[in-house]
Protein backbone atom coordinates (compact mmCIF):
# COMPACT_ATOMS: atom_id res chain seq x y z
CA UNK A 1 0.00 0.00 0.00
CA UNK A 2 2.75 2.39 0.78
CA UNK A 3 5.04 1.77 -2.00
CA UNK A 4 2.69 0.04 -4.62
CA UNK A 5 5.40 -0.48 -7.04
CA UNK A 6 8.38 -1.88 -4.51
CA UNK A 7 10.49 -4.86 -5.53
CA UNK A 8 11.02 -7.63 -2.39
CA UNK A 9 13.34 -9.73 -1.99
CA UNK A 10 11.68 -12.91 0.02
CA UNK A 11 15.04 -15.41 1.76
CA UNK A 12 14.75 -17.73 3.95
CA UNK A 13 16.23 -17.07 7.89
CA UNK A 14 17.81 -20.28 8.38
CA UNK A 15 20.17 -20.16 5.48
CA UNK A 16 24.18 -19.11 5.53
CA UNK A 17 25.85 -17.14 2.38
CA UNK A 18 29.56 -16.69 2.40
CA UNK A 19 30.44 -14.51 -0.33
CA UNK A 20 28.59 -11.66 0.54
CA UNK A 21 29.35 -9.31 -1.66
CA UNK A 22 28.64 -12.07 -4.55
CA UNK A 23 25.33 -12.47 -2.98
CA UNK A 24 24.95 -8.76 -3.30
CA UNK A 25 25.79 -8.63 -7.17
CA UNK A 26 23.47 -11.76 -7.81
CA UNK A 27 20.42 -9.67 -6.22
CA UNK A 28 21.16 -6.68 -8.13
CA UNK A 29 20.90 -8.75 -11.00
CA UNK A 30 18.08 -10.17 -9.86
CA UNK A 31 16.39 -6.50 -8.85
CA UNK A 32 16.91 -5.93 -12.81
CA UNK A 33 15.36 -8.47 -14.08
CA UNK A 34 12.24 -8.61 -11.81
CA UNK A 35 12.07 -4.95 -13.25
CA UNK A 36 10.51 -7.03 -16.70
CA UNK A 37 7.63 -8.65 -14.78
CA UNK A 38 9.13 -11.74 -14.55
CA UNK A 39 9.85 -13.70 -10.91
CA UNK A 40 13.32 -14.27 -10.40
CA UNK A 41 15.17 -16.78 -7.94
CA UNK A 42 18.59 -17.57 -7.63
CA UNK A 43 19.59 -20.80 -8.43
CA UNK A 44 22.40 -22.35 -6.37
CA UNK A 45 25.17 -24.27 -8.14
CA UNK A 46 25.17 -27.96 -6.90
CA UNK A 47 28.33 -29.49 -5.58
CA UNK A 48 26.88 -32.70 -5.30
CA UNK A 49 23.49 -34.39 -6.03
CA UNK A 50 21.39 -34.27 -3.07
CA UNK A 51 17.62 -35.76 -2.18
CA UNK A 52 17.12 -32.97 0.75
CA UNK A 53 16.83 -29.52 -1.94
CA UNK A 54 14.27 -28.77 -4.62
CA UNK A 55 16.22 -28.41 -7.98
CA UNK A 56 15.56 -25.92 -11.00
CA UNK A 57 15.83 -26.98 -14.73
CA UNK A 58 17.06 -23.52 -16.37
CA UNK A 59 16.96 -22.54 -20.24
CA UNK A 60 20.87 -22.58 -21.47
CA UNK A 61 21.81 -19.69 -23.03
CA UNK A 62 24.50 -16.35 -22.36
CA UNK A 63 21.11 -14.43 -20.58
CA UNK A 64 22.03 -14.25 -17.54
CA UNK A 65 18.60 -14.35 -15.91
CA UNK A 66 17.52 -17.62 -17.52
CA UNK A 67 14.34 -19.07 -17.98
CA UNK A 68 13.18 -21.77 -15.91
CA UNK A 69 11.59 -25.01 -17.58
CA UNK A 70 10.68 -26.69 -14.54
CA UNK A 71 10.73 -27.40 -10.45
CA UNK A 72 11.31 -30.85 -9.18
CA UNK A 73 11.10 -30.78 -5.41
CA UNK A 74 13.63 -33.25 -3.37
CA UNK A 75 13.97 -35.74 -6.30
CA UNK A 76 15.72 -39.29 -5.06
CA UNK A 77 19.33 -40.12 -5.56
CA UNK A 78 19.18 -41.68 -8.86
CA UNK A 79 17.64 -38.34 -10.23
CA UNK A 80 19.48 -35.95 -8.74
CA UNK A 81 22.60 -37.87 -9.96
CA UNK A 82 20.99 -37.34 -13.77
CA UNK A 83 20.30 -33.76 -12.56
CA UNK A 84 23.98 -33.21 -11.80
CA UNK A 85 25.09 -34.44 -14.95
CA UNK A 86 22.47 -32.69 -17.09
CA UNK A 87 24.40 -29.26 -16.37
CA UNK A 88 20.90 -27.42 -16.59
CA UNK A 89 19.59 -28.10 -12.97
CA UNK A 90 20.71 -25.81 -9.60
CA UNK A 91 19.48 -26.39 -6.25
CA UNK A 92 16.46 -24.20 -5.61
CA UNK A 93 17.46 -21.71 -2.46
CA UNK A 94 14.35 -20.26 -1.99
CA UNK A 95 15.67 -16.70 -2.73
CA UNK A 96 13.10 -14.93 -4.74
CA UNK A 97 12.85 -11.54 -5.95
CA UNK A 98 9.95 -9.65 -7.76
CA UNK A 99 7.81 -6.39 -7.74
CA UNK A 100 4.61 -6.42 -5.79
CA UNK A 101 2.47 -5.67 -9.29
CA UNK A 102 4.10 -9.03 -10.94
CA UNK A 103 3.61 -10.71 -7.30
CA UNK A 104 0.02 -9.58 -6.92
CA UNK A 105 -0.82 -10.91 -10.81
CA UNK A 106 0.35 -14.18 -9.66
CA UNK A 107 -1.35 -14.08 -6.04
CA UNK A 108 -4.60 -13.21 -7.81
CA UNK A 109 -4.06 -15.81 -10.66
CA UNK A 110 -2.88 -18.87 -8.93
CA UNK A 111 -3.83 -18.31 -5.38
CA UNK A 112 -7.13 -16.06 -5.84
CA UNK A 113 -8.72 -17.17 -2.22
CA UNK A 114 -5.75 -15.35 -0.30
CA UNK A 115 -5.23 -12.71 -2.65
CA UNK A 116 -8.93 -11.67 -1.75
CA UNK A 117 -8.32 -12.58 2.09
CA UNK A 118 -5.40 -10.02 1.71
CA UNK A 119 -7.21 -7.58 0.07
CA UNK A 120 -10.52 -7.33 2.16
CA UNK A 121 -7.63 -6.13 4.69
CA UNK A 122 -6.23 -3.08 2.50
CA UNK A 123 -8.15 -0.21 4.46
CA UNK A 124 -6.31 -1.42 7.59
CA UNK A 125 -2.85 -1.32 6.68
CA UNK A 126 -0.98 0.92 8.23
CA UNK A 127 -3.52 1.60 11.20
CA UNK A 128 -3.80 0.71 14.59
CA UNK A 129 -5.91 -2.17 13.33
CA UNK A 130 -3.67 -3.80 11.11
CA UNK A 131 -2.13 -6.27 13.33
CA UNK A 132 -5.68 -7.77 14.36
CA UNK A 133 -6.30 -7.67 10.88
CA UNK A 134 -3.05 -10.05 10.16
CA UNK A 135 -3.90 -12.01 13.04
CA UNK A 136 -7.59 -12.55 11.72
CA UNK A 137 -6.56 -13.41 8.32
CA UNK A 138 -3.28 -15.62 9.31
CA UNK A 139 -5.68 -17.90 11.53
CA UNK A 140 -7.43 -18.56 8.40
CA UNK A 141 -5.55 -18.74 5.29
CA UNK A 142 -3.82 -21.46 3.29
CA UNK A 143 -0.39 -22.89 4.81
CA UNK A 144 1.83 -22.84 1.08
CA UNK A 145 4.95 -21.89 0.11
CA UNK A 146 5.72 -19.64 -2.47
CA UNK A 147 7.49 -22.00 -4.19
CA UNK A 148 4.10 -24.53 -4.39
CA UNK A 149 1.72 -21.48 -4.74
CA UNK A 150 3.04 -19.16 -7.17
CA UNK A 151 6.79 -19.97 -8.17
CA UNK A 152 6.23 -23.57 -10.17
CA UNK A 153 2.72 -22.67 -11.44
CA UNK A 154 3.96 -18.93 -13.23
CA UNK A 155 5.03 -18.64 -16.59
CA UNK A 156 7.68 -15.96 -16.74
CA UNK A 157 10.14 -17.34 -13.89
CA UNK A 158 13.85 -17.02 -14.26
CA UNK A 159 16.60 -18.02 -12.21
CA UNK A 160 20.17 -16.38 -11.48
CA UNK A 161 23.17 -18.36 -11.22
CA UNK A 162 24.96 -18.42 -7.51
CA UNK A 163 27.90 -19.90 -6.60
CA UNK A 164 27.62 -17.69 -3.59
CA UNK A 165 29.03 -19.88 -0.36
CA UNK A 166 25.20 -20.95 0.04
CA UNK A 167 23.99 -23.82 2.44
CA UNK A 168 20.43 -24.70 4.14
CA UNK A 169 20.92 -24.98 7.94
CA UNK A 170 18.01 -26.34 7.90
CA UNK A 171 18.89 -29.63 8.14
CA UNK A 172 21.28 -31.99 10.20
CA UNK A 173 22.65 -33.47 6.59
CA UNK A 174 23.54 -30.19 5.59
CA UNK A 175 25.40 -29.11 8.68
């Protein structure tokens, strides 16, 4: 509501990047190319083929946001072996950057039910009566990530290369 046109960058908390200021050129190049409408994520370079992260197939080609052909969350060994091999898959980070107009399109066309929740809220953002508002809503709406909801279901999606020192904390394996 306040800045209509804003680009956000959504990362998960429980992650660990290295090379910072790599990290920082990826965004910027991911900041540029959400400017075009599209959704952009960064795609981590694999080091090995692993059943515990979602992978990416990416479009070859010099662009260097390419276009994602498909998702494929957690695949077993045996794929993400092929995966590895392939040359066109990264490990899906979860790192996603994109203007609110090209997220709200996407909201409202692949997850209409909470776009509306979210909307019947507008008049109290930024009020005293926005937080019961969120509260209200959160109790109620559909528990999906933005990878599930929006991410593999869109049609302009491109993913950044990272090599950027990257790992998922998330998990025992990873650690």
């Amino acid at each position: 509501k306040k800045h209509p046109n804003a680009t956000l960058i959504v990362a998960p908390a429980d992650h660990v990047i290295l090379k910072e200021e790599t990290f920082r050129s990826k965004i910027s190049q991911a900041i540029e190319a959400a400017q075009g409408n599209s959704l952009v994520t960064l795609g981590i370079l694999p080091t090995r083929p692993d059943t515990g992260y979602g992978y990416i197939q990416f479009q070859a080609g010099d662009a260097v946001a390419k276009t994602v052909k498909t998702f494929t969350e957690k695949p077993h060994l045996e794929l993400a072996e092929a995966f590895l091999e392939s040359g066109d898959y990264v490990w899906n980070a979860g790192i996603f950057v994109f203007t609110i107009p090209t997220f709200k399109r996407e909201l409202e066309k692949n997850l209409s039910r909470l776009a509306e929740q979210f909307d019947e809220g507008e008049s109290t953002f930024y009020t005293p009566e926005e937080s019961d508002f969120i509260r209200k809503v959160y109790a109620v709406c559909k528990s999906i990530s933005i990878d599930n909801g929006i991410m593999e279901k869109a049609q302009d999606v491109k993913v950044i290369l990272a090599d950027i020192g990257w790992s998922d904390l998330g998990t025992w394996k990873s650690m």
